[in-house]
PDB file of N, CA and C in Angstrom:
ATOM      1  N   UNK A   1    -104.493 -47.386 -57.574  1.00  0.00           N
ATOM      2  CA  UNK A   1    -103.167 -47.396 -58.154  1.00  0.00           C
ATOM      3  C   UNK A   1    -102.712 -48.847 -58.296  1.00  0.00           C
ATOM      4  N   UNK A   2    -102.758 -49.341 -59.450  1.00  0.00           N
ATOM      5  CA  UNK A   2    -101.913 -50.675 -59.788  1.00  0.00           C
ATOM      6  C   UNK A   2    -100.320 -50.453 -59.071  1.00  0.00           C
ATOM      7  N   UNK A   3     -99.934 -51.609 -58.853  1.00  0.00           N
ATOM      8  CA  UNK A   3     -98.851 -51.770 -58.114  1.00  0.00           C
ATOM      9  C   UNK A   3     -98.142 -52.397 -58.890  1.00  0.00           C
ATOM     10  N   UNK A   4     -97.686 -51.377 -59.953  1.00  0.00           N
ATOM     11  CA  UNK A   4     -96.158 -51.854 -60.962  1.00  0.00           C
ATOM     12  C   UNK A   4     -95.390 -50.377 -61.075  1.00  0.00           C
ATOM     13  N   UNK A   5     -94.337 -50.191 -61.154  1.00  0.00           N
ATOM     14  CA  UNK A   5     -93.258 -49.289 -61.535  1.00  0.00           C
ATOM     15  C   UNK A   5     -93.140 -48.798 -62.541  1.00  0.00           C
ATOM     16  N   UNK A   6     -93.332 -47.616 -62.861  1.00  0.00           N
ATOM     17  CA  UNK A   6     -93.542 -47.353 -64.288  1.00  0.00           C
ATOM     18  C   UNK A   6     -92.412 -47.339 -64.801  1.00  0.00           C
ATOM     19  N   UNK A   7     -90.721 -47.069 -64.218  1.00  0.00           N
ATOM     20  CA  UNK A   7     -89.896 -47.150 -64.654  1.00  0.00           C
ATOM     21  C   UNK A   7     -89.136 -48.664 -65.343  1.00  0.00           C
ATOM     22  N   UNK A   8     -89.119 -49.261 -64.084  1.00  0.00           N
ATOM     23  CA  UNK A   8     -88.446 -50.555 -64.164  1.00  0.00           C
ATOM     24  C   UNK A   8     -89.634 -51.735 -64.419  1.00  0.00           C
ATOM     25  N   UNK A   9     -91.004 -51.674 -64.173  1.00  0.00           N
ATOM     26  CA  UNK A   9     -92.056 -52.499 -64.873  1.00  0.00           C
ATOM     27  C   UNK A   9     -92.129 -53.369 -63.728  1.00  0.00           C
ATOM     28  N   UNK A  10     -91.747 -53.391 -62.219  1.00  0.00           N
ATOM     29  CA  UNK A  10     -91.988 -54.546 -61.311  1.00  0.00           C
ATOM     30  C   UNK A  10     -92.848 -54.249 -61.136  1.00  0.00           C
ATOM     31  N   UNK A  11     -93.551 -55.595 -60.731  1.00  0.00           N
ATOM     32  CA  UNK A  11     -95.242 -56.311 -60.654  1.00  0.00           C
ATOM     33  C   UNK A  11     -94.929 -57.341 -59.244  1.00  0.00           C
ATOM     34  N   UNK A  12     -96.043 -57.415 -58.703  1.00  0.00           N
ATOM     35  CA  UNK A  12     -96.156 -58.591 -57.910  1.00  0.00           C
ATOM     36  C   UNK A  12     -95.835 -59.762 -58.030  1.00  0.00           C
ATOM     37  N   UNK A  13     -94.749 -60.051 -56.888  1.00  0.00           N
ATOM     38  CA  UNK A  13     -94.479 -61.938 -57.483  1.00  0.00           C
ATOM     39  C   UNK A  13     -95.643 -62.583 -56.230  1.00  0.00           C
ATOM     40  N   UNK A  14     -95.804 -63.731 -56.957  1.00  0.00           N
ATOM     41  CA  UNK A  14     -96.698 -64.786 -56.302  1.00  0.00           C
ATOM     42  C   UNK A  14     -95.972 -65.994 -55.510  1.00  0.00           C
ATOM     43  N   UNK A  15     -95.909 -66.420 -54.787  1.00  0.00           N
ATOM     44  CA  UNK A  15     -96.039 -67.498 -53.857  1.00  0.00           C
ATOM     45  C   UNK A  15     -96.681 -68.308 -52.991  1.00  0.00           C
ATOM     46  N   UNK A  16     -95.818 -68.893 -52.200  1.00  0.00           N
ATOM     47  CA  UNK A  16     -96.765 -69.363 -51.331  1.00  0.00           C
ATOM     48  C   UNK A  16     -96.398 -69.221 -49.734  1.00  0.00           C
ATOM     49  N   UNK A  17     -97.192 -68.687 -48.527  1.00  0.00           N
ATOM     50  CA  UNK A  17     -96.986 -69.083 -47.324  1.00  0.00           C
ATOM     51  C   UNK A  17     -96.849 -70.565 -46.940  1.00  0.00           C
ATOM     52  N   UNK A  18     -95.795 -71.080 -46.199  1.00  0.00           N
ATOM     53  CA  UNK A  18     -95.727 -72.598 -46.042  1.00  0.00           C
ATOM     54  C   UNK A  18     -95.328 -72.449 -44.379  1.00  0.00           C
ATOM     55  N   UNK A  19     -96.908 -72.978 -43.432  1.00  0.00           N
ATOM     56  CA  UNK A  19     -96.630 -72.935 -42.284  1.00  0.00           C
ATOM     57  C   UNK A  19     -95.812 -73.962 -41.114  1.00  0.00           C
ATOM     58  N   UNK A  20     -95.833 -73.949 -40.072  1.00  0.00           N
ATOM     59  CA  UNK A  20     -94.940 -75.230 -39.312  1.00  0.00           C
ATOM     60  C   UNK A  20     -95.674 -75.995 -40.020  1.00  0.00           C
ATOM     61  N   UNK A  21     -96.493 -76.406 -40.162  1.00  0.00           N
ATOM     62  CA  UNK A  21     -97.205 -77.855 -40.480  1.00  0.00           C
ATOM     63  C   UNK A  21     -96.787 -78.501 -41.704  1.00  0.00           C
ATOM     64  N   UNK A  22     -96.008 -77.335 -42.834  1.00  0.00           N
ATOM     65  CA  UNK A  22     -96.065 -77.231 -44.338  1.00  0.00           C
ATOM     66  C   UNK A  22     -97.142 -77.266 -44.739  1.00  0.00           C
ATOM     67  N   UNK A  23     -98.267 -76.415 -44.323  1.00  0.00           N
ATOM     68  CA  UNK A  23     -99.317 -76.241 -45.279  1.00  0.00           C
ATOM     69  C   UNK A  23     -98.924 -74.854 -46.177  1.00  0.00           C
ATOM     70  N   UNK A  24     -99.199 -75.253 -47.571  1.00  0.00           N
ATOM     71  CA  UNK A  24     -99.238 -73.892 -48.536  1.00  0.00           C
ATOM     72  C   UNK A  24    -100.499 -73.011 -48.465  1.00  0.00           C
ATOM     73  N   UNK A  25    -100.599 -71.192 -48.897  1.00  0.00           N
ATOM     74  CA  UNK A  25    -101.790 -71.174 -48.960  1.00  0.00           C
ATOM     75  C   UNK A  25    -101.072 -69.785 -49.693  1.00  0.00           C
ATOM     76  N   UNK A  26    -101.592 -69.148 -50.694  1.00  0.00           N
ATOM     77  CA  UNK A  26    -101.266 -68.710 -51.960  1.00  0.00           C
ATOM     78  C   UNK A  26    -100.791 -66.997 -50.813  1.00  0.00           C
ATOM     79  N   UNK A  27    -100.137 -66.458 -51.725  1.00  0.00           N
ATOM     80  CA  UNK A  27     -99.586 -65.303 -51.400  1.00  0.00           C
ATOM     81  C   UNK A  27     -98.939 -63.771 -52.461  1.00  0.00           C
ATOM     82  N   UNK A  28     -99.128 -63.061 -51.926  1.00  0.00           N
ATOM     83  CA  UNK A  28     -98.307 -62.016 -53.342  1.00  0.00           C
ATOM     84  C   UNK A  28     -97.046 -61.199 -52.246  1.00  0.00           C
ATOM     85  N   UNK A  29     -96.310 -61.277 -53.375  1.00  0.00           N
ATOM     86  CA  UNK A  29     -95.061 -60.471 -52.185  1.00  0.00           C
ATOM     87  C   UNK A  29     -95.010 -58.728 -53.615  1.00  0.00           C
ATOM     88  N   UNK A  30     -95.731 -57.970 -52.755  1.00  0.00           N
ATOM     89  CA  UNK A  30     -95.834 -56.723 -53.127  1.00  0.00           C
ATOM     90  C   UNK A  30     -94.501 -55.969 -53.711  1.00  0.00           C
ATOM     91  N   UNK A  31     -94.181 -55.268 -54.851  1.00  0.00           N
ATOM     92  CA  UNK A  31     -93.185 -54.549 -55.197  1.00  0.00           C
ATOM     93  C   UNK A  31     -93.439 -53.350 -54.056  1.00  0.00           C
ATOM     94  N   UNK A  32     -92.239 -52.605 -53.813  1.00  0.00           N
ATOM     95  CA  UNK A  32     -92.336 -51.385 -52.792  1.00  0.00           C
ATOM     96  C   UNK A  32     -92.748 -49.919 -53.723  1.00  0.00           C
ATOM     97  N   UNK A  33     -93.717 -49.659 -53.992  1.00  0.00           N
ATOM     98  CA  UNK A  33     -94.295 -48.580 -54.723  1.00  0.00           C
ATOM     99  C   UNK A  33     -94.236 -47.323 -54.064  1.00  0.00           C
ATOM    100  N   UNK A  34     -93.656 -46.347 -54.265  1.00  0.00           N
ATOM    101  CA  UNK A  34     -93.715 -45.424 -53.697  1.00  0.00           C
ATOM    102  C   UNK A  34     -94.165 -44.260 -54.698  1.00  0.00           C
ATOM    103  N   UNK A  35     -94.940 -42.900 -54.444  1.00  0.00           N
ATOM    104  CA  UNK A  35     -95.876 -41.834 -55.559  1.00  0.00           C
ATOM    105  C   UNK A  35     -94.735 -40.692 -55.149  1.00  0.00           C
ATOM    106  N   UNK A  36     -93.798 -40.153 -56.438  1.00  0.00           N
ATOM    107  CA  UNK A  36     -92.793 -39.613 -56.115  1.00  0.00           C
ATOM    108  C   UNK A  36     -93.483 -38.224 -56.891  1.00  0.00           C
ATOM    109  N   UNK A  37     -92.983 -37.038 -56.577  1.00  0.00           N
ATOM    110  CA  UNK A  37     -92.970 -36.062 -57.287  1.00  0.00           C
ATOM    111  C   UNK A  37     -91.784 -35.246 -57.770  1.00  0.00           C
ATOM    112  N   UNK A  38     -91.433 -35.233 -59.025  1.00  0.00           N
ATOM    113  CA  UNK A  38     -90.714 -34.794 -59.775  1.00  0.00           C
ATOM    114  C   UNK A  38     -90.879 -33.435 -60.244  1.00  0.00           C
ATOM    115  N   UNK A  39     -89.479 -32.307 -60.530  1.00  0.00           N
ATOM    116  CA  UNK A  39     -89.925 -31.420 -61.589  1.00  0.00           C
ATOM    117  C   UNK A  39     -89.365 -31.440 -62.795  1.00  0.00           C
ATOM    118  N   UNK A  40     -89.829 -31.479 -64.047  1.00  0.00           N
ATOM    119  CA  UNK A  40     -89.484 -31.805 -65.085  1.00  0.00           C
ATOM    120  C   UNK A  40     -88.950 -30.238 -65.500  1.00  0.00           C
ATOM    121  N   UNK A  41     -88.026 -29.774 -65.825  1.00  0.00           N
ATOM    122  CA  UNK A  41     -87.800 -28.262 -66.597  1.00  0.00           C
ATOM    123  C   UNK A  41     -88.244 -28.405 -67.592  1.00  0.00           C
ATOM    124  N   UNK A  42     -87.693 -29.291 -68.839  1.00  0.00           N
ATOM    125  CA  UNK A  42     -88.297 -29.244 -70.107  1.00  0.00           C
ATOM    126  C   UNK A  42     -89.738 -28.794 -70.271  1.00  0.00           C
ATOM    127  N   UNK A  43     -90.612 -29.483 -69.205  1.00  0.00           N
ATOM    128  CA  UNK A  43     -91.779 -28.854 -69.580  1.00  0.00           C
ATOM    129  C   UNK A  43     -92.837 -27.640 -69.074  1.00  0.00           C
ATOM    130  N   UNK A  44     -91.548 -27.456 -68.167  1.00  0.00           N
ATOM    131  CA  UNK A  44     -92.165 -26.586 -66.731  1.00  0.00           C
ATOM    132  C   UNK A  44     -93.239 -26.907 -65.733  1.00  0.00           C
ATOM    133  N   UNK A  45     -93.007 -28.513 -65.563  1.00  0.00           N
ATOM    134  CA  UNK A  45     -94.166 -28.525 -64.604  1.00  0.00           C
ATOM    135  C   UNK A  45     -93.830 -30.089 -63.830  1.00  0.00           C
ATOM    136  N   UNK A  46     -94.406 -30.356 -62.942  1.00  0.00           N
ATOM    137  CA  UNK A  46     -94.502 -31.771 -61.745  1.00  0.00           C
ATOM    138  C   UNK A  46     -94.952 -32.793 -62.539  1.00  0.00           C
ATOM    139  N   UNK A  47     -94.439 -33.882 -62.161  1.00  0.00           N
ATOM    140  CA  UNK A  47     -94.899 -34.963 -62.901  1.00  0.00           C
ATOM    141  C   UNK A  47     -94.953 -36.036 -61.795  1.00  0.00           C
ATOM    142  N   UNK A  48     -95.915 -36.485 -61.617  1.00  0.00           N
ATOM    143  CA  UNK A  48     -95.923 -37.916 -60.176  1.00  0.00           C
ATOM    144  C   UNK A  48     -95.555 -38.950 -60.728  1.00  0.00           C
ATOM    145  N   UNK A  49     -94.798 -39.876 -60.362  1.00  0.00           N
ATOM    146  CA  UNK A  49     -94.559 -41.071 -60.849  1.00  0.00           C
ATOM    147  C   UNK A  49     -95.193 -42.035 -59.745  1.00  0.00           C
ATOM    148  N   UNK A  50     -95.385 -43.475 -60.001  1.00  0.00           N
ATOM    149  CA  UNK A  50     -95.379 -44.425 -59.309  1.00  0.00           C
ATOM    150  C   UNK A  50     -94.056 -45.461 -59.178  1.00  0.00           C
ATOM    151  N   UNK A  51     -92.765 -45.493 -58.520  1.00  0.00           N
ATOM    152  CA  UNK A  51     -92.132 -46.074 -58.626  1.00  0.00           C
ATOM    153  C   UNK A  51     -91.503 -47.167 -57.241  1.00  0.00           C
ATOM    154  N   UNK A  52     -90.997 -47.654 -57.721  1.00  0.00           N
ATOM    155  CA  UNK A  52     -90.584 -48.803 -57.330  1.00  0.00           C
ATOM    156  C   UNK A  52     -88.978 -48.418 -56.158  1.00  0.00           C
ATOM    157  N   UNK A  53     -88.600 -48.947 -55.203  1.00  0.00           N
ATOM    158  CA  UNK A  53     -87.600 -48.408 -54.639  1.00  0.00           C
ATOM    159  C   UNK A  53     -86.494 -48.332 -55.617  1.00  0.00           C
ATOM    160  N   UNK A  54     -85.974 -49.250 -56.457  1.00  0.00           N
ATOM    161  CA  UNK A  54     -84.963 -49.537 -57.220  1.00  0.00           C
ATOM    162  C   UNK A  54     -85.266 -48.242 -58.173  1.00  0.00           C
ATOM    163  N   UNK A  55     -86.664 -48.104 -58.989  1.00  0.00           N
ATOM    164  CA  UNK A  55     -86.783 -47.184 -59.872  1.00  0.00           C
ATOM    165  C   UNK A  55     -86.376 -45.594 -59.379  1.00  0.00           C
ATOM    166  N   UNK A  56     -86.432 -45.143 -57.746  1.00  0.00           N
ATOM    167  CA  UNK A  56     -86.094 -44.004 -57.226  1.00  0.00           C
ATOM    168  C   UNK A  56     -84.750 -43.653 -57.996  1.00  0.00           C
ATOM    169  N   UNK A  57     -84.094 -45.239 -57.580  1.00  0.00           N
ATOM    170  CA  UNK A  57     -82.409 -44.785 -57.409  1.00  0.00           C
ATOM    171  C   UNK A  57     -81.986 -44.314 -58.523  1.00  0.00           C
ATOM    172  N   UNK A  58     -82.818 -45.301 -59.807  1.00  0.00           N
ATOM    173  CA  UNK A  58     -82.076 -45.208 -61.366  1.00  0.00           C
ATOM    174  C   UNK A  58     -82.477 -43.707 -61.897  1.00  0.00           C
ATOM    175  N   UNK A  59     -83.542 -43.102 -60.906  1.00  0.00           N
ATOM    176  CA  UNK A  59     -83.828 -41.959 -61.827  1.00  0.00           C
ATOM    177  C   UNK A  59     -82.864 -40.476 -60.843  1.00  0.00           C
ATOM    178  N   UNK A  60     -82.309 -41.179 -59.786  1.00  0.00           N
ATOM    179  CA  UNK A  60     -81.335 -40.112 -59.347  1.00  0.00           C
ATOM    180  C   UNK A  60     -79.902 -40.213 -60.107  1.00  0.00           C
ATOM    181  N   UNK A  61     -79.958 -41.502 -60.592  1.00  0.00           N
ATOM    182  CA  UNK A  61     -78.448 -41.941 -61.614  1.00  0.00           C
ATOM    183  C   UNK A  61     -78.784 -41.429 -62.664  1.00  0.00           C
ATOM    184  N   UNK A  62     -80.172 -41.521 -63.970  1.00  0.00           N
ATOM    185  CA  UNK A  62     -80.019 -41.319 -64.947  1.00  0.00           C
ATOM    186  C   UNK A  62     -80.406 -39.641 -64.983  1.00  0.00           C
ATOM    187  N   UNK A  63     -81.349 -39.077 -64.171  1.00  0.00           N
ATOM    188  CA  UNK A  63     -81.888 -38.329 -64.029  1.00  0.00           C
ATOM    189  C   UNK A  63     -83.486 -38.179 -64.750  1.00  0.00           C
ATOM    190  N   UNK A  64     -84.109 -36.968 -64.102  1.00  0.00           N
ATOM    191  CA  UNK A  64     -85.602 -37.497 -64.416  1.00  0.00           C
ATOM    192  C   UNK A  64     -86.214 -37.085 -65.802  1.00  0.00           C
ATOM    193  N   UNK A  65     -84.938 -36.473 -66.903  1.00  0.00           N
ATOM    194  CA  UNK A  65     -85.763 -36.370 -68.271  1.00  0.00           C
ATOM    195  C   UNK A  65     -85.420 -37.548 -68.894  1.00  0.00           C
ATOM    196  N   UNK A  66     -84.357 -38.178 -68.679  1.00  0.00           N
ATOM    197  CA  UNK A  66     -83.820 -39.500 -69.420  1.00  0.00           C
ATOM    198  C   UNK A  66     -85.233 -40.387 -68.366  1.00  0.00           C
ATOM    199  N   UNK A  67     -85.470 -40.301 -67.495  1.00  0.00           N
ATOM    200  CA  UNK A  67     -86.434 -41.745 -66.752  1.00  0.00           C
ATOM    201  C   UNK A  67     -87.648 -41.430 -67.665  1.00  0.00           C
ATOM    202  N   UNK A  68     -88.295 -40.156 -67.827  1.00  0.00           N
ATOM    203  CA  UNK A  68     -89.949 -39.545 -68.473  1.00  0.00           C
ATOM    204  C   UNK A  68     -89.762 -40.199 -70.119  1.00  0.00           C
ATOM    205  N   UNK A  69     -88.184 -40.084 -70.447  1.00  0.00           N
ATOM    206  CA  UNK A  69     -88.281 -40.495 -72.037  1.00  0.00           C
ATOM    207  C   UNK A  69     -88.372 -42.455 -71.846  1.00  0.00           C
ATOM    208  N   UNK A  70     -87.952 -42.928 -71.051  1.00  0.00           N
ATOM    209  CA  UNK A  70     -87.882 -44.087 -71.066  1.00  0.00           C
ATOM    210  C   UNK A  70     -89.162 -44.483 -70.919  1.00  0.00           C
ATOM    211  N   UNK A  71     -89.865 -43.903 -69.790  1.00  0.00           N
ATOM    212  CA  UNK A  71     -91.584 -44.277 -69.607  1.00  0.00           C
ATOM    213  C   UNK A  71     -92.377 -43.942 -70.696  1.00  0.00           C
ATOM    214  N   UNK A  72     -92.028 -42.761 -71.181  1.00  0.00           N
ATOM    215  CA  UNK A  72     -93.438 -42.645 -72.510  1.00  0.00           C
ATOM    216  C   UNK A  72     -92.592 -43.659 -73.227  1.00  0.00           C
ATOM    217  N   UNK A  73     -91.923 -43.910 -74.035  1.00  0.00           N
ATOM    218  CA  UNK A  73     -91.142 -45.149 -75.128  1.00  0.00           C
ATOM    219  C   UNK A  73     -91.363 -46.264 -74.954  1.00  0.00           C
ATOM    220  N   UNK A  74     -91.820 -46.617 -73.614  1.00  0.00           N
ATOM    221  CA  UNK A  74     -93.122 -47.923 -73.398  1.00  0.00           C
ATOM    222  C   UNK A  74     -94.465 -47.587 -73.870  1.00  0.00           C
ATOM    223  N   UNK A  75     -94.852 -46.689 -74.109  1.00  0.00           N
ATOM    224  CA  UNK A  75     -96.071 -46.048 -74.228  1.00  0.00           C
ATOM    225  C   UNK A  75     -96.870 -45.351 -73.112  1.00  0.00           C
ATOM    226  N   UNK A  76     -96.226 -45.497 -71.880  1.00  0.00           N
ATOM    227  CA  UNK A  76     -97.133 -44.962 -70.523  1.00  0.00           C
ATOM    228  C   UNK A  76     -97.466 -43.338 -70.933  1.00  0.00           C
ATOM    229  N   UNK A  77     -98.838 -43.021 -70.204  1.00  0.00           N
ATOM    230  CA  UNK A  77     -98.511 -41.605 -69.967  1.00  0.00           C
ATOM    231  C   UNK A  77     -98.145 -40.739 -69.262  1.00  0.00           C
ATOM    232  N   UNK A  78     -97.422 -39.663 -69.133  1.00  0.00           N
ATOM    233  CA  UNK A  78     -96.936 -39.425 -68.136  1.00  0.00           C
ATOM    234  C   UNK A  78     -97.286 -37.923 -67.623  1.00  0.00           C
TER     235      UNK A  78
END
């Protein structure tokens, strides 16, 4: 499972660890991905998403046929 949000599109940011000494040494600070299961009525059936904590919330605000139309309209499949 790639670790991006299918809703909101977060990806891994990159940095750096910088220890007492200030040495750098490369790093990724992970989006929080979580594999949600949804039921869609329109189509009568479950749909898993991969989302992001933020993406949970927007799809309890927008709800989950407005989030499925937003993800395929990127082109994902869903």
């Amino acid at each position: 499972m790639s670790a991006h949000c299918q809703l909101t599109g977060r990806k891994p940011g990159f940095g750096n660890t910088i220890s007492h000494s200030h040495r750098r040494t490369a790093r990724r600070f992970g989006p929080n991905i979580q594999r949600r299961r949804y039921w869609l009525p329109s189509e009568g059936r479950y749909v898993r998403l991969a989302l992001s904590a933020k993406g949970i919330k927007t799809v309890d605000v927008i709800g989950v046929e407005a989030a499925v139309a937003r993800i395929r309209a990127r082109g994902e499949k869903v």
